[in-house]
Protein backbone atom coordinates (compact mmCIF):
# COMPACT_ATOMS: atom_id res chain seq x y z
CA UNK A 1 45.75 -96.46 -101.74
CA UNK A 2 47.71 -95.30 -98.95
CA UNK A 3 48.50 -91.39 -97.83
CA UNK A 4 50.51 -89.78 -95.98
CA UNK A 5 49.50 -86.24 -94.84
CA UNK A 6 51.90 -83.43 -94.01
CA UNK A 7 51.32 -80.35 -91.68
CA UNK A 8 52.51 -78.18 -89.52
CA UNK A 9 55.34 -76.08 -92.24
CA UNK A 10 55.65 -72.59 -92.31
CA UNK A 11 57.52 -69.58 -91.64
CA UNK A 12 59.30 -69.50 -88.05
CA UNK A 13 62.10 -67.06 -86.86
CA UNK A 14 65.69 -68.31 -85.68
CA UNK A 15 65.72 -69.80 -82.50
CA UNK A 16 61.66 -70.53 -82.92
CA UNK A 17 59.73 -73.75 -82.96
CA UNK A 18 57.13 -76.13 -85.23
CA UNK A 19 55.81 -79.35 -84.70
CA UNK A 20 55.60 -81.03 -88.18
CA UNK A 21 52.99 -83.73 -88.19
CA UNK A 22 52.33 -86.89 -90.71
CA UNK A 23 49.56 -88.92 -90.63
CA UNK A 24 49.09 -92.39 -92.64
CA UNK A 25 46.01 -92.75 -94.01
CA UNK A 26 44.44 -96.16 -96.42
CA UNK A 27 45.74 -99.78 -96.82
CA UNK A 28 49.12 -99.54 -94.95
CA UNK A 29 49.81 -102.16 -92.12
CA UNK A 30 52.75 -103.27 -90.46
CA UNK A 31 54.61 -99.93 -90.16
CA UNK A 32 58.24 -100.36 -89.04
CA UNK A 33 60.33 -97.09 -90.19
CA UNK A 34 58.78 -93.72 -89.43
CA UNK A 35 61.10 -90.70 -90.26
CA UNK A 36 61.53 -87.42 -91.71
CA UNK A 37 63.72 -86.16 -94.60
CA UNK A 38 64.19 -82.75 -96.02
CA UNK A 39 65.80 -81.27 -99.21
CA UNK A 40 67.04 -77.82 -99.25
CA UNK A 41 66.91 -75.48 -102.54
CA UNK A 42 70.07 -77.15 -104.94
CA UNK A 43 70.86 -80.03 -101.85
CA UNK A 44 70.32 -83.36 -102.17
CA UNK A 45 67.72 -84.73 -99.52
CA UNK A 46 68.89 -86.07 -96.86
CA UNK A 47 67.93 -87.86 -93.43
CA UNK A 48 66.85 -86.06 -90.30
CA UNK A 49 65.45 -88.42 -87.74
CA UNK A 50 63.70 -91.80 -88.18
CA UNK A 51 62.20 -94.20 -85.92
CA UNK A 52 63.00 -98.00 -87.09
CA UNK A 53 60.71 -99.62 -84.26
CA UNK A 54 62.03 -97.90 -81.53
CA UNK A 55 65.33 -97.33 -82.76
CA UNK A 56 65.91 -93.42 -83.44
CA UNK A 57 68.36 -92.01 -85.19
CA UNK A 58 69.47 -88.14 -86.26
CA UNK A 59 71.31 -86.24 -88.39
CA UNK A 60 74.24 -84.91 -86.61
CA UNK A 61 73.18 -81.23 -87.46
CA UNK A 62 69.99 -81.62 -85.76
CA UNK A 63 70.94 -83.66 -82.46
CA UNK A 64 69.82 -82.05 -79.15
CA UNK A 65 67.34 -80.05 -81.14
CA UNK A 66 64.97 -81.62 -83.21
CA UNK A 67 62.84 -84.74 -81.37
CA UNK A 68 60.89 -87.70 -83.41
CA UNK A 69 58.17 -89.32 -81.77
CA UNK A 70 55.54 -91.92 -83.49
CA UNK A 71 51.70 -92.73 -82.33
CA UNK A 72 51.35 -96.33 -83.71
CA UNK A 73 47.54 -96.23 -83.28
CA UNK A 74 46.95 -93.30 -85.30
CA UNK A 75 49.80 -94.25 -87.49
CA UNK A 76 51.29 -90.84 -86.97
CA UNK A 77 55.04 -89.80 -86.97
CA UNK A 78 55.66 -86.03 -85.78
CA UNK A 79 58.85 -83.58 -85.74
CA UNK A 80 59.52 -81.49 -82.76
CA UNK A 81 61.76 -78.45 -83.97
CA UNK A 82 63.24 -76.94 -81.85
CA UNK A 83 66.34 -73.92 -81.55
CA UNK A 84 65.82 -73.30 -85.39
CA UNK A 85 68.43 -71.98 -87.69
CA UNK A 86 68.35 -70.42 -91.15
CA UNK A 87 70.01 -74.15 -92.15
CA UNK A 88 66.45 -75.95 -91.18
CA UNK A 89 65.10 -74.04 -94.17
CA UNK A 90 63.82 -77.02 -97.14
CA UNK A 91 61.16 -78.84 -97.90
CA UNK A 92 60.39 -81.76 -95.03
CA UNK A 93 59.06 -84.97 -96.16
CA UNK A 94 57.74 -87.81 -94.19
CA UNK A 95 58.70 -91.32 -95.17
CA UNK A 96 56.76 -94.27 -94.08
CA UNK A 97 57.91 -98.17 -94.44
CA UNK A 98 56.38 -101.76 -93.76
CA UNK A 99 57.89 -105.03 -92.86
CA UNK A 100 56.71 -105.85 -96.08
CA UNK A 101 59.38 -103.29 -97.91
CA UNK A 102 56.66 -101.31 -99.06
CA UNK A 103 57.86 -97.28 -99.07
CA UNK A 104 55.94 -94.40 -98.94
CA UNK A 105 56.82 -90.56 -99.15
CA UNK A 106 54.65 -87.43 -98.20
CA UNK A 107 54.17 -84.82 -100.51
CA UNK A 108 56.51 -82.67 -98.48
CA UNK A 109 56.02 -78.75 -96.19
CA UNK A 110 58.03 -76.24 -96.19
CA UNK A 111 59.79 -74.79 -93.53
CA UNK A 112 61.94 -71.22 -93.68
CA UNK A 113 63.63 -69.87 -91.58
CA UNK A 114 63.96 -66.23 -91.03
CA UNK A 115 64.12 -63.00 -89.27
């Protein structure tokens, strides 16, 4: 069984900061793409950043702001938010996937934005 386990969501001011953390827990090996995704209240979700094995990628609304970064040995991908806006606000999920296709999703933390 393999988890993935969200943190660091919450309630941050405009212009404020989090550090959203996911860690991979159970039988998962291989691990190629490590990114984050977030759906906003009546938005489909969509792609923030992802890692595919060194390759990083964001969404245009969150370039020069947000940073990805991955730990390999404690399976970990983290979210460095930075220069938050009202927009940010939705739920952030963590997606995980193997060389072996396999694809895994967090449960999802919520971040809003606001004064």
């Amino acid at each position: 069984q393999v988890q993935l386990a969200e943190s660091g969501g919450g309630l941050v001011q405009p212009g404020g900061s989090l550090r959203l953390s996911c860690a991979a827990s159970g039988r998962i090996y291989s691990i190629v793409d490590m990114g984050w995704y977030r759906q906003a209240p009546g938005k489909q979700r969509e792609l923030v950043a992802i890692d595919s094995g060194g390759d990083v990628n964001y969404a245009d609304s969150v370039k020069g702001r947000f940073t990805i970064s991955r730990d390999n040995a404690k399976k970990t991908v983290y979210l460095q938010m930075n220069s938050i806006k009202p927009e940010d606000t939705a739920v952030y999920y963590c997606n995980v996937g193997t060389m072996y296709r396999q694809d895994y999703w967090g449960q999802g933390t919520q971040v809003t934005v606001s004064s």
